[in-house]
N, C-alpha and C. Protein backbone atom coordinates (compact mmCIF):
# COMPACT_ATOMS: atom_id res chain seq x y z
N UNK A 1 75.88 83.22 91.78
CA UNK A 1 77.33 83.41 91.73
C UNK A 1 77.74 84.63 92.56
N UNK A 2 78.67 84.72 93.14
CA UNK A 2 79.27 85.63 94.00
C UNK A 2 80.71 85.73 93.64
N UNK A 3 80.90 86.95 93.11
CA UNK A 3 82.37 87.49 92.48
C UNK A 3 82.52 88.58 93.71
N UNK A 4 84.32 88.03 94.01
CA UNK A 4 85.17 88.93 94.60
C UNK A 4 86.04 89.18 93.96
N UNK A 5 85.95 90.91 94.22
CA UNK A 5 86.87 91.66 93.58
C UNK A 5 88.43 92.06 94.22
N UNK A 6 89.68 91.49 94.17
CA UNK A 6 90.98 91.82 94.43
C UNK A 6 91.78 92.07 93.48
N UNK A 7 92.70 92.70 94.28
CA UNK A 7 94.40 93.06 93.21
C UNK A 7 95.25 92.23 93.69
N UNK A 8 96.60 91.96 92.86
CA UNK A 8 97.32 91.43 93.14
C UNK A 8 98.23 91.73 93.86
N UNK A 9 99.17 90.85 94.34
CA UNK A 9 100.59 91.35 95.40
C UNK A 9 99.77 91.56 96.78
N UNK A 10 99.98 92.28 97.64
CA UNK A 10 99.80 92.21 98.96
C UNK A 10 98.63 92.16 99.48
N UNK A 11 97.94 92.55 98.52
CA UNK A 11 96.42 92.41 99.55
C UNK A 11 95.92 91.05 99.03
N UNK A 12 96.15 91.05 97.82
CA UNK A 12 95.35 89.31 97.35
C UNK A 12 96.07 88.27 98.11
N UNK A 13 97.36 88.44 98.49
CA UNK A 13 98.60 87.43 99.52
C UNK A 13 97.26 87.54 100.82
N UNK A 14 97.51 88.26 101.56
CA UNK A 14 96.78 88.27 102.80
C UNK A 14 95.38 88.00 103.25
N UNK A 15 95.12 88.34 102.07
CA UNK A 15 93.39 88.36 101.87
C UNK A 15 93.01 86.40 102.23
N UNK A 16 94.12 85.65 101.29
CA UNK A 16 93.88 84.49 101.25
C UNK A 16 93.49 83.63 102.65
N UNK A 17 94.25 84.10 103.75
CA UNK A 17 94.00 82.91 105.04
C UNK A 17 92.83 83.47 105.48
N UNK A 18 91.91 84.95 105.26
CA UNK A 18 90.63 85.02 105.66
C UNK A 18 89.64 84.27 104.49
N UNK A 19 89.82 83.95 103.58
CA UNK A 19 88.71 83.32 102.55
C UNK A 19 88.89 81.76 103.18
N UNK A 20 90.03 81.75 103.48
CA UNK A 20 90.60 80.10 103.52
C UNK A 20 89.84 79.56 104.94
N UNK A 21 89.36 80.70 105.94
CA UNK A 21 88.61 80.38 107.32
C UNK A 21 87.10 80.40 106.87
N UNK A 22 86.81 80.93 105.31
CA UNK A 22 85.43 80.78 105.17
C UNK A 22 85.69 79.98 104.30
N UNK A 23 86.40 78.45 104.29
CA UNK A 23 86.19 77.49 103.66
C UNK A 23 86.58 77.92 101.85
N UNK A 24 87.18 78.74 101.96
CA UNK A 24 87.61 79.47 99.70
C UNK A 24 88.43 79.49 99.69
N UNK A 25 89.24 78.68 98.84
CA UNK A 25 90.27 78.68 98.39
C UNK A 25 90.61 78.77 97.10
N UNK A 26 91.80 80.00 96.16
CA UNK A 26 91.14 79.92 95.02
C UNK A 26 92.45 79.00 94.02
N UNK A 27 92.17 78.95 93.16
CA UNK A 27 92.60 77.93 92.65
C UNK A 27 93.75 77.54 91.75
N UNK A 28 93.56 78.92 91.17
CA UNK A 28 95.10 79.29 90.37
C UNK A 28 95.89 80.77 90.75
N UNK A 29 96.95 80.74 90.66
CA UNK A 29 97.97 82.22 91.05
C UNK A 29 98.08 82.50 90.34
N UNK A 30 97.25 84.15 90.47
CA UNK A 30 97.57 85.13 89.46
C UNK A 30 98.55 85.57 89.02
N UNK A 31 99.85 84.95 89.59
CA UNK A 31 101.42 85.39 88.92
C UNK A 31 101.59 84.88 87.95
N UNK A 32 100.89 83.44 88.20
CA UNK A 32 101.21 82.43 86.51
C UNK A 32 100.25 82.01 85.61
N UNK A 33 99.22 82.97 85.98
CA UNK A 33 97.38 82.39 85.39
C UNK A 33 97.48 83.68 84.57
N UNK A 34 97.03 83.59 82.85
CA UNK A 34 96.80 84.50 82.42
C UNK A 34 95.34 85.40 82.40
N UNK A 35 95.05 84.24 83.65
CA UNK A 35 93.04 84.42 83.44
C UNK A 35 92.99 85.86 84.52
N UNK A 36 92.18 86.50 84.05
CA UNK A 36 91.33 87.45 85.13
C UNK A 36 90.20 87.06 85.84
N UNK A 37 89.61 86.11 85.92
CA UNK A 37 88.77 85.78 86.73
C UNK A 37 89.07 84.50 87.10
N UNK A 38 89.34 84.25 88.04
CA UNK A 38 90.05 82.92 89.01
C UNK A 38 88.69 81.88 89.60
N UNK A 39 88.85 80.94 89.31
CA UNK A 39 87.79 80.13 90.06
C UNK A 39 88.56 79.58 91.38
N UNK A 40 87.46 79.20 92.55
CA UNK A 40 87.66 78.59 93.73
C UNK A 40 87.15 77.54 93.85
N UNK A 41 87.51 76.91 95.46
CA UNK A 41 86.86 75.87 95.29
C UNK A 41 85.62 75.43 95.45
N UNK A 42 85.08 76.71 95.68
CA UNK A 42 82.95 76.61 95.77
C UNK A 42 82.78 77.36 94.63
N UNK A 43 81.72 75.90 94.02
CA UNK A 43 81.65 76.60 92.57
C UNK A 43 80.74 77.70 92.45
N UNK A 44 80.05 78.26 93.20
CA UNK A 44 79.61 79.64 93.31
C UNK A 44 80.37 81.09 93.57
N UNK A 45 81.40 80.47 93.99
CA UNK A 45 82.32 82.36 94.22
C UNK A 45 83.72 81.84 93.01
N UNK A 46 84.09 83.01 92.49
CA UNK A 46 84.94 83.46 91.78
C UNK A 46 85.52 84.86 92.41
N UNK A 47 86.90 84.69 91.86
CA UNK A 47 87.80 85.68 92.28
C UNK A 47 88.16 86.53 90.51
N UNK A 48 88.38 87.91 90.59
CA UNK A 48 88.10 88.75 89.66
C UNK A 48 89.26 89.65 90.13
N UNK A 49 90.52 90.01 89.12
CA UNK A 49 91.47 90.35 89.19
C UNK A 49 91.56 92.28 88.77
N UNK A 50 91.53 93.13 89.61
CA UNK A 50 91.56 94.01 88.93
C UNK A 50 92.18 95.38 89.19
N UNK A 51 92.97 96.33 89.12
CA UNK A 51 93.99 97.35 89.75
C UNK A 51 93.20 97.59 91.08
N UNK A 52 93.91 97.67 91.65
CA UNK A 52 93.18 98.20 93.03
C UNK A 52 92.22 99.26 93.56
N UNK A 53 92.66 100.77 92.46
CA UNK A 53 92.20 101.72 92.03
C UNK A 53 90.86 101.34 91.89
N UNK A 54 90.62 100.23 91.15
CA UNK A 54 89.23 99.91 90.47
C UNK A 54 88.59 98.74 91.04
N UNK A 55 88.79 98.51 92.34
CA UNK A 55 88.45 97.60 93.16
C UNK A 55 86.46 98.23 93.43
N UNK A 56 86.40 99.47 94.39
CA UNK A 56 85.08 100.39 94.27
C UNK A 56 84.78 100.12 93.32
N UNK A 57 85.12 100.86 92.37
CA UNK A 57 84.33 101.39 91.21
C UNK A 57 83.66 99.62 90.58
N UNK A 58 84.55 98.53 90.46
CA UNK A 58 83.00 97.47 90.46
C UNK A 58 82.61 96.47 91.23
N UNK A 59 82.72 97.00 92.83
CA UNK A 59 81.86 96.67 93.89
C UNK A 59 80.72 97.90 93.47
N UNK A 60 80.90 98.91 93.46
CA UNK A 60 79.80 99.95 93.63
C UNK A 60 79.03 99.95 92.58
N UNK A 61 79.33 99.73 91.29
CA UNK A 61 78.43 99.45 90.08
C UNK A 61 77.78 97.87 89.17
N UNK A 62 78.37 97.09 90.75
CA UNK A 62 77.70 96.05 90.65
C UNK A 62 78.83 94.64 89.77
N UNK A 63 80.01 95.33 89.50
CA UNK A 63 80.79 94.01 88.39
C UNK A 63 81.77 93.16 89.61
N UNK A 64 81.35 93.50 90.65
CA UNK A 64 81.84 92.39 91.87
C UNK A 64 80.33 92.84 92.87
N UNK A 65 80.42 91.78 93.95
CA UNK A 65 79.83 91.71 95.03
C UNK A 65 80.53 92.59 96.20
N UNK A 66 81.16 92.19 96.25
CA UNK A 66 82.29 92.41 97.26
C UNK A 66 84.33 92.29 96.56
N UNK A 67 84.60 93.06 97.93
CA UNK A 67 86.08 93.39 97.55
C UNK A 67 86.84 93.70 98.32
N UNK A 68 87.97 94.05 98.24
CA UNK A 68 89.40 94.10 99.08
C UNK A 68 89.74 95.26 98.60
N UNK A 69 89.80 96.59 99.68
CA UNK A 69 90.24 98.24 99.21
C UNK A 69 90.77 98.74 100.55
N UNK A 70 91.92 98.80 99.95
CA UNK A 70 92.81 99.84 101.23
C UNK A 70 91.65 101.45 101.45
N UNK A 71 91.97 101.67 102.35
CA UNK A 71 91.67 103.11 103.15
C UNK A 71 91.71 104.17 102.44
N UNK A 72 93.09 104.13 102.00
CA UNK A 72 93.58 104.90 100.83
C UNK A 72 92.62 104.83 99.75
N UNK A 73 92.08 103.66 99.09
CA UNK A 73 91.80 104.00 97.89
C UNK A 73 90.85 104.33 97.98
N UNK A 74 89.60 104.09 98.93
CA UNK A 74 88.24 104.07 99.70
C UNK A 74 88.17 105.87 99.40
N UNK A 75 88.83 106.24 100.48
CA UNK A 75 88.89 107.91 100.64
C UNK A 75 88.64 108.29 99.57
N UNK A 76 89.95 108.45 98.47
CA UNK A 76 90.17 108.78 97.43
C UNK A 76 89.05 108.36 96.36
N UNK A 77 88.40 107.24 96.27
CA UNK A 77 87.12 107.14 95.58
C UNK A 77 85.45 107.92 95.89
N UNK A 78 85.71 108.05 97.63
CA UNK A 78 84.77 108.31 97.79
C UNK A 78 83.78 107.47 99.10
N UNK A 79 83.87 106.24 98.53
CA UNK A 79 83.42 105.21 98.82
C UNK A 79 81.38 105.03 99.00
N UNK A 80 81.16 106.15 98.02
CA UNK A 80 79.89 106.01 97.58
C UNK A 80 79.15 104.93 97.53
N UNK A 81 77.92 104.38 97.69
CA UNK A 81 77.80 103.17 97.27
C UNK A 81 78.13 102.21 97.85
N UNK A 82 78.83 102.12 98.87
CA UNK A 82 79.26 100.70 99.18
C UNK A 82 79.58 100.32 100.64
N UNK A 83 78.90 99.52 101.17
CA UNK A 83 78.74 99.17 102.63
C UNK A 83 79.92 98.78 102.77
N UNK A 84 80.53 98.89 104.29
CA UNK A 84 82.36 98.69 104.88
C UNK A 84 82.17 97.67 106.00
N UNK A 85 82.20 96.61 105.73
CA UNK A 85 81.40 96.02 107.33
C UNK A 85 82.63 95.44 108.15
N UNK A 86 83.86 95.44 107.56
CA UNK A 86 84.96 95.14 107.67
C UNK A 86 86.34 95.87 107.96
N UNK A 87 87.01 96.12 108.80
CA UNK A 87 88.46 96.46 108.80
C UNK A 87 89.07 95.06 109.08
N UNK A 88 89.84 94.60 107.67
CA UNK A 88 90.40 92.91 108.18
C UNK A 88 91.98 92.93 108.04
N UNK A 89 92.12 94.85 108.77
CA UNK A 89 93.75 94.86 109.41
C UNK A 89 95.02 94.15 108.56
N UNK A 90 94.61 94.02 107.31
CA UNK A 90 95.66 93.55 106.27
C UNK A 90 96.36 94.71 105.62
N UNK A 91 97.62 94.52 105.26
CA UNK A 91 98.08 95.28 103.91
C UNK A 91 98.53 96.72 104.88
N UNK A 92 98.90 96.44 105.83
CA UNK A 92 98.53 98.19 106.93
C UNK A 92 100.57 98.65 106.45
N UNK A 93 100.13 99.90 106.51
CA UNK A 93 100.91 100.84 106.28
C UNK A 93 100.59 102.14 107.11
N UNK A 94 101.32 103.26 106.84
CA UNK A 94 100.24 105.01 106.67
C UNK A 94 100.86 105.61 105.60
N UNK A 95 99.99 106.47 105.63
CA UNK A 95 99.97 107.53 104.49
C UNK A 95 100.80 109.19 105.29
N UNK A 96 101.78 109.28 104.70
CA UNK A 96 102.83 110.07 105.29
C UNK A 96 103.06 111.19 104.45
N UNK A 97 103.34 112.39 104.85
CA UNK A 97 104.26 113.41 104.50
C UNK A 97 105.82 113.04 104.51
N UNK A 98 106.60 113.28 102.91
CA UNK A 98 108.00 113.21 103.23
C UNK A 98 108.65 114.17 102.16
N UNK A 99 109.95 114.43 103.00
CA UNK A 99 110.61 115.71 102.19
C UNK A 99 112.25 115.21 101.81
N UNK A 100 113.07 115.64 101.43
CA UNK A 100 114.51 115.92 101.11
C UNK A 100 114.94 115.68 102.43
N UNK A 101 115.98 114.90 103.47
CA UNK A 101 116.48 114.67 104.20
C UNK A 101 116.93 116.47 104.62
N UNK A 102 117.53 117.73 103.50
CA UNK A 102 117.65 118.42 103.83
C UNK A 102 117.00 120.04 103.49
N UNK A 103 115.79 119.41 103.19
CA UNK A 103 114.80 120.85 103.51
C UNK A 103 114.18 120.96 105.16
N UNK A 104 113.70 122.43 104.98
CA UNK A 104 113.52 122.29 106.25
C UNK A 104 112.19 122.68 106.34
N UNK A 105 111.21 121.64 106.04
CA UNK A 105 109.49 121.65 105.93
C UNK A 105 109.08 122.39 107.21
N UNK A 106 109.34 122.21 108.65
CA UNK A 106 108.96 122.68 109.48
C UNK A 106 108.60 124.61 109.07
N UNK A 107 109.96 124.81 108.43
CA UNK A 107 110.48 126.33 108.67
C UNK A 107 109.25 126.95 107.78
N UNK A 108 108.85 125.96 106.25
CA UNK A 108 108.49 126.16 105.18
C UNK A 108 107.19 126.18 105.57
N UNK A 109 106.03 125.52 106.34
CA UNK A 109 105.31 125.67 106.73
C UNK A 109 105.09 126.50 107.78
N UNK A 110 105.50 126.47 108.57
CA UNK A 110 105.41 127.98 109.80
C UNK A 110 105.54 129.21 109.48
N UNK A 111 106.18 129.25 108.24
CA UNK A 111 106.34 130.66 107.21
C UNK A 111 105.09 130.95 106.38
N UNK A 112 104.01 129.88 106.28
CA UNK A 112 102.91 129.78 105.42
C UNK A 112 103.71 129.78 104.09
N UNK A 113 104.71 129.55 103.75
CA UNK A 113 105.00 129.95 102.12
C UNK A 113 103.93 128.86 101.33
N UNK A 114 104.06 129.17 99.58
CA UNK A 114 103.48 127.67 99.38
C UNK A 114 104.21 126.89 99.08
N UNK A 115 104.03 125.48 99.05
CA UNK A 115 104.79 124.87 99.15
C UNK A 115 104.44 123.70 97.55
N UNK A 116 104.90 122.73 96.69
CA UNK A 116 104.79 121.81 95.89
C UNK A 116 104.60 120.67 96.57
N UNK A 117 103.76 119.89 96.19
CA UNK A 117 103.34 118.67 96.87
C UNK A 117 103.19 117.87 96.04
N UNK A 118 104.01 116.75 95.30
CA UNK A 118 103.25 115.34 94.61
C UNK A 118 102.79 114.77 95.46
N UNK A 119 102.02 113.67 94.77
CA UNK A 119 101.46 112.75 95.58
C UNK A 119 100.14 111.90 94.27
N UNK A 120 100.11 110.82 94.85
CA UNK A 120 99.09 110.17 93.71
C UNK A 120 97.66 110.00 94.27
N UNK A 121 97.68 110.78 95.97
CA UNK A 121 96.40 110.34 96.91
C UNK A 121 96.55 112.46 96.84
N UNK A 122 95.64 112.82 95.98
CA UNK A 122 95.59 114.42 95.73
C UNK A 122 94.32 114.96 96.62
N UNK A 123 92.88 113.81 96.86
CA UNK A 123 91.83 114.58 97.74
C UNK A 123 92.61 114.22 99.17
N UNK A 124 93.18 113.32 99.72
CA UNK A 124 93.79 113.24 100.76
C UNK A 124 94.88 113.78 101.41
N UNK A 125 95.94 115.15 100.63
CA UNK A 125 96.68 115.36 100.42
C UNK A 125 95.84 116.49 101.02
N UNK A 126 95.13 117.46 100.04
CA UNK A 126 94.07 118.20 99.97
C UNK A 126 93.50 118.71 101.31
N UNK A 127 93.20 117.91 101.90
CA UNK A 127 92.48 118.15 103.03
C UNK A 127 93.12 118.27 103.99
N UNK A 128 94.40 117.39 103.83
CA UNK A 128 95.44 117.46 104.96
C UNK A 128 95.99 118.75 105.10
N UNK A 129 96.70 119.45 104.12
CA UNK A 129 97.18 120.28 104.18
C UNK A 129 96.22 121.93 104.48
N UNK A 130 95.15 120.81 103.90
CA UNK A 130 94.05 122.98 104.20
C UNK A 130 93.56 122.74 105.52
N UNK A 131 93.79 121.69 106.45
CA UNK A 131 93.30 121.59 107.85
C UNK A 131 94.50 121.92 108.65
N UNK A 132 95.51 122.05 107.93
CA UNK A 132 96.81 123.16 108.46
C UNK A 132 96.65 124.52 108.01
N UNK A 133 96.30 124.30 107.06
CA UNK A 133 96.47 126.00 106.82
C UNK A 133 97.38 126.60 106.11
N UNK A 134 97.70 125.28 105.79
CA UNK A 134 99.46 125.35 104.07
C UNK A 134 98.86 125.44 102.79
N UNK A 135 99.07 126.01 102.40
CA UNK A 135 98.84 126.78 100.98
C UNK A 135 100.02 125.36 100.30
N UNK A 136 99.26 125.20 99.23
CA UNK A 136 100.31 123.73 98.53
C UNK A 136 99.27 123.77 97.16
N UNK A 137 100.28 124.05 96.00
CA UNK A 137 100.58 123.05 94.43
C UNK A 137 100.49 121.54 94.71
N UNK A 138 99.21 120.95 94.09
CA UNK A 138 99.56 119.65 93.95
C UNK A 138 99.58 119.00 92.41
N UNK A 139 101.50 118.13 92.53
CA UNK A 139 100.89 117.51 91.30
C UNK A 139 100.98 116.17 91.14
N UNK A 140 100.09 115.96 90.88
CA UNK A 140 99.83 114.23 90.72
C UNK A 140 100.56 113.31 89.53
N UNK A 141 101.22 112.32 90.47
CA UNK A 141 102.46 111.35 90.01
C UNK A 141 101.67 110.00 90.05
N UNK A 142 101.91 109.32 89.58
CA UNK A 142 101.55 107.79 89.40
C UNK A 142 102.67 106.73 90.10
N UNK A 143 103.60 106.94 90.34
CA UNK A 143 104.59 106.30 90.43
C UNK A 143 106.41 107.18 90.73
N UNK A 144 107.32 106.34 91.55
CA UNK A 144 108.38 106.76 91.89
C UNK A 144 108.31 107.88 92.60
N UNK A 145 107.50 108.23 93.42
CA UNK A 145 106.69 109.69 94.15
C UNK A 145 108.31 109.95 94.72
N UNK A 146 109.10 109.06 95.15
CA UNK A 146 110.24 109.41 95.75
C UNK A 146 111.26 110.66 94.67
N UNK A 147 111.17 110.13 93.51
CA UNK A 147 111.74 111.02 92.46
C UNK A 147 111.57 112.58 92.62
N UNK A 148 110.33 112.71 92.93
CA UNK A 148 109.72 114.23 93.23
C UNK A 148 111.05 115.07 93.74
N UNK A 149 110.80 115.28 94.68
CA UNK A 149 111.99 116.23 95.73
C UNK A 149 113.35 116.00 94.95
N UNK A 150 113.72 114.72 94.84
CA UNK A 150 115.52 114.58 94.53
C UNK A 150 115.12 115.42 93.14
N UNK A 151 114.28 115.65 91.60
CA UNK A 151 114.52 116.42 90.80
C UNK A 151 114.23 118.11 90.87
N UNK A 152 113.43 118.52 92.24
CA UNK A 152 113.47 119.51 92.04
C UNK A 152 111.81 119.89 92.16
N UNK A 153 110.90 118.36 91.05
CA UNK A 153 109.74 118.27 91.02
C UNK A 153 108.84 119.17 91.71
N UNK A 154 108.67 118.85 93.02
CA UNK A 154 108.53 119.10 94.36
C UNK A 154 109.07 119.52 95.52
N UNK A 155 108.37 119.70 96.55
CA UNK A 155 109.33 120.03 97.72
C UNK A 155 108.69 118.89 98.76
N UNK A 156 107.73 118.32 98.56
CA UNK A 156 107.20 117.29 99.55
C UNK A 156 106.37 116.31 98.84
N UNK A 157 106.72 114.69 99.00
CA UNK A 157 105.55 114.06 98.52
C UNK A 157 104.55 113.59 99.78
N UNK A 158 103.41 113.21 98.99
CA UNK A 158 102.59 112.63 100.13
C UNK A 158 102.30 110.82 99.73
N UNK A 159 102.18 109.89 100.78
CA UNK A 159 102.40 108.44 100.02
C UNK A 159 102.69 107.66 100.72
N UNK A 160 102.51 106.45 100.87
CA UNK A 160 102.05 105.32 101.65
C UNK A 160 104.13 105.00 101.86
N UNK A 161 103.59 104.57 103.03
CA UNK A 161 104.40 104.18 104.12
C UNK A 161 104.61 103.20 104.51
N UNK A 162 105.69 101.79 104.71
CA UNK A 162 105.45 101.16 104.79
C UNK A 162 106.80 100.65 106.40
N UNK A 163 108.03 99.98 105.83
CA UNK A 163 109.21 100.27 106.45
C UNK A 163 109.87 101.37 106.56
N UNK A 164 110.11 102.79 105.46
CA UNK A 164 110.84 103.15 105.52
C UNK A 164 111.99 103.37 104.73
N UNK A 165 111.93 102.02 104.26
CA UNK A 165 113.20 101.88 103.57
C UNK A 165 113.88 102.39 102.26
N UNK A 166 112.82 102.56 101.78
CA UNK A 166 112.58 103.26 100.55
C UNK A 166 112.79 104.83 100.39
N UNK A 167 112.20 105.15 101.49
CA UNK A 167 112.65 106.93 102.20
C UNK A 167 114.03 107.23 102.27
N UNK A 168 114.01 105.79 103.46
CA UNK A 168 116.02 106.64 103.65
C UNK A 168 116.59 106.05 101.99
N UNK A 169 116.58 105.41 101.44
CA UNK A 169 117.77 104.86 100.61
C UNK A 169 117.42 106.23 99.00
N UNK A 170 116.47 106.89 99.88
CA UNK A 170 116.64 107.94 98.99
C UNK A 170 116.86 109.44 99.49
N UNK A 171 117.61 109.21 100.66
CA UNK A 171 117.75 110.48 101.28
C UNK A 171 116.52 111.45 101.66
N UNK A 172 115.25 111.13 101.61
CA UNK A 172 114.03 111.59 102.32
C UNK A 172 113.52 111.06 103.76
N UNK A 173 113.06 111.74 104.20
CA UNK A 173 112.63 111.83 105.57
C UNK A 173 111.01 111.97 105.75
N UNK A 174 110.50 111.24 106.46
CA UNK A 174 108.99 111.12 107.03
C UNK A 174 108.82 112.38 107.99
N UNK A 175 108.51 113.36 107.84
CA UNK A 175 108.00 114.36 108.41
C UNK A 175 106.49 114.49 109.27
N UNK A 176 105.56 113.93 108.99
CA UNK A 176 104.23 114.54 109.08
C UNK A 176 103.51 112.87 108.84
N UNK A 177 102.82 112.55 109.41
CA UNK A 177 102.53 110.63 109.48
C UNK A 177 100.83 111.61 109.43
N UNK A 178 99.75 110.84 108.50
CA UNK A 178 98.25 111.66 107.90
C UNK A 178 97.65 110.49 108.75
N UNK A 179 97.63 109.31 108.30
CA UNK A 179 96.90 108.35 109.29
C UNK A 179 97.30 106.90 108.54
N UNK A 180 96.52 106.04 109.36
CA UNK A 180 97.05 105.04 109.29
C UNK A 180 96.27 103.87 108.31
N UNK A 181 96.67 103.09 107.64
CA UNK A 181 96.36 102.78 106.30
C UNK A 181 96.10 100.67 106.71
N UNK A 182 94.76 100.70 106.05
CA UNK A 182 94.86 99.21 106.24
C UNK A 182 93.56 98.49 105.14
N UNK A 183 93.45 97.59 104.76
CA UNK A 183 92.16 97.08 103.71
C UNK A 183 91.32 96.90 104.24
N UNK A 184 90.19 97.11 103.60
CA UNK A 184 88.41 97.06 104.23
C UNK A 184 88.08 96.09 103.16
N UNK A 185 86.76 95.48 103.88
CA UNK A 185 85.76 94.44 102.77
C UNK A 185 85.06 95.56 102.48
N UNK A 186 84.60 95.15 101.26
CA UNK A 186 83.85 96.60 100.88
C UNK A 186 82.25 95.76 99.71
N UNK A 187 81.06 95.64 100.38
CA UNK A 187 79.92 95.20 99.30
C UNK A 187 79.11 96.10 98.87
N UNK A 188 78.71 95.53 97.83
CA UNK A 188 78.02 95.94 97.02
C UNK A 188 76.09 95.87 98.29
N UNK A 189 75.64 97.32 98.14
CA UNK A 189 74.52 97.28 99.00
C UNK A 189 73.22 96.77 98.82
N UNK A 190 73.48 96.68 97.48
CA UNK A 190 72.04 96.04 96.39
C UNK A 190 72.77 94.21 96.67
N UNK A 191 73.91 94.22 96.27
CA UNK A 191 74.50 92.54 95.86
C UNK A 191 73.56 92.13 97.84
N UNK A 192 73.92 92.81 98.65
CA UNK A 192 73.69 92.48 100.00
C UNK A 192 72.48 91.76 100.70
N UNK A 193 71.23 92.61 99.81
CA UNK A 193 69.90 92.59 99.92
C UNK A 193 69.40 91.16 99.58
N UNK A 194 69.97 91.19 97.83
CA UNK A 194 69.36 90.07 97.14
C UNK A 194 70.21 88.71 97.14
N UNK A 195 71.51 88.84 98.04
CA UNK A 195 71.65 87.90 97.91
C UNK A 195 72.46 87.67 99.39
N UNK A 196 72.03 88.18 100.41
CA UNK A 196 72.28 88.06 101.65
C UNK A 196 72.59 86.57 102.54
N UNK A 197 71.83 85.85 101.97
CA UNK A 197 71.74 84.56 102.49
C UNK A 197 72.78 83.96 102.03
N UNK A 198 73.75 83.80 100.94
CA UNK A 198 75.08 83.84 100.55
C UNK A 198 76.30 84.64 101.28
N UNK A 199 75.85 86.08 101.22
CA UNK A 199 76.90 86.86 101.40
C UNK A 199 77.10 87.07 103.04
N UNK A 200 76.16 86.69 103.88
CA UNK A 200 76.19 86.91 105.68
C UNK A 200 77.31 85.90 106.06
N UNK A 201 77.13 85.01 105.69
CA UNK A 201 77.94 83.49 106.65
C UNK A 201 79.08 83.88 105.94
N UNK A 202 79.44 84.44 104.97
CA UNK A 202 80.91 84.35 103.66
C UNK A 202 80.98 85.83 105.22
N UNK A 203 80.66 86.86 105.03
CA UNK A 203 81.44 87.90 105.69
C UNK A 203 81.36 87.68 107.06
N UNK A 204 80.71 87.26 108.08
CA UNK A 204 80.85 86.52 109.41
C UNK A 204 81.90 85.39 109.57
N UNK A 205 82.33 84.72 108.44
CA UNK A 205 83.59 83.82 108.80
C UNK A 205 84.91 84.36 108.46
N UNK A 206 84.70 85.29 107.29
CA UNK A 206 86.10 86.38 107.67
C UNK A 206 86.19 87.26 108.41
N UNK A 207 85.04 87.94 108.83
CA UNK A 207 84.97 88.62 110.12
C UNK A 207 85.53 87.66 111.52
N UNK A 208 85.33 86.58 111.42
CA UNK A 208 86.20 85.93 112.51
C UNK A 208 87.40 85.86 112.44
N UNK A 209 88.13 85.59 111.30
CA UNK A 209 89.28 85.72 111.17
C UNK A 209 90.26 86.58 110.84
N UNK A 210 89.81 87.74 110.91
CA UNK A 210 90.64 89.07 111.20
C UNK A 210 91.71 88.99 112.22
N UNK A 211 92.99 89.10 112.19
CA UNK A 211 93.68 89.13 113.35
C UNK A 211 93.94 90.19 113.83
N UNK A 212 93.64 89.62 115.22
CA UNK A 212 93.62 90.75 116.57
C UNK A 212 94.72 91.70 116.18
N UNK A 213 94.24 93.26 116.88
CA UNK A 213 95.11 94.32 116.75
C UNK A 213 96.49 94.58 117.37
């Protein structure tokens, strides 16, 4: 058996026309399936529903084979453990610096002051800012990162990027763009070994179907 590990909404959407070029298709939608583990149509792979966050954590300890993990979450885990043989250019965004339409981050940083930073990506945040040389409070938000700045929270969040749209309709501004954000296949290095003869032709036919950059 060969379990893949995805989340729902955008990456499990996209993910689908590369399984669908390695012949998998799965079988019920997780919008209206109360099941967490989804069967396909080869009765050897199953699909395994689980926050995205926790996509690694069971590719790497073995409760999937393989999986679907943004960049973002990769970093932020670590990505210990687990072979990347894949960029399959889905789900792409970046991961951005944004402030109050009317602070003036430039001034605030060139002054070295310190500065407040939410953000829910804190080792990536982290590094960004001490490879400037900004002294920054970070505090870690789960959600509505936009809220930060308009209460006061903060003076800058850090946080995935997508249109935009969401920035302006809250009077914040994209300042500082960290890099650029997209999903990796991500296996398990032991699942690889012992069961390679399964898992080569499955990642060589979505490896074909990655679309061009």
């Amino acid at each position: 058996m060969i379990t893949l590990a995805l989340s729902k909404g955008r990456i499990f959407e996209e993910t689908l026309p590369l399984l669908a070029a390695a012949g998998i298709q799965v079988l019920e939608d997780p919008d209206s399936s109360r099941k967490l583990i989804l069967p396909t149509n080869q009765a050897e792979v199953r699909v395994v529903l689980v926050r995205a966050t926790d996509v690694p954590t069971y590719v790497e300890y073995g409760g999937a084979d393989l999986g679907v993990a943004g960049r973002d979450v990769l970093i932020e885990h670590g990505g210990q453990g687990l072979y990347q043989p894949l960029d399959l250019r889905i789900a792409q965004c970046r991961m951005s610096v944004a402030v109050r339409d009317d602070f003036d981050y430039e001034n605030a940083v060139r002054q070295g002051s310190r500065i407040r930073v939410a953000t829910k990506y804190t080792g990536i945040a982290r590094q960004h800012f001490a490879d400037k040389g900004v002294h920054v409070d970070l505090i870690k938000l789960y959600g509505s990162m936009e809220l930060a700045p308009l209460t006061g929270l903060a003076d800058a969040i850090v946080d995935l990027v997508s249109t935009g749209s969401t920035l302006k309709a809250n009077r914040l501004v994209e300042v500082e763009r960290i890099m650029d954000i997209s999903s990796r296949l991500v296996v398990n290095q032991a699942a690889l070994k012992l069961k390679r003869e399964a898992l080569k032709p499955l990642i060589d036919a979505i490896g074909s179907a990655i679309p061009s950059a």
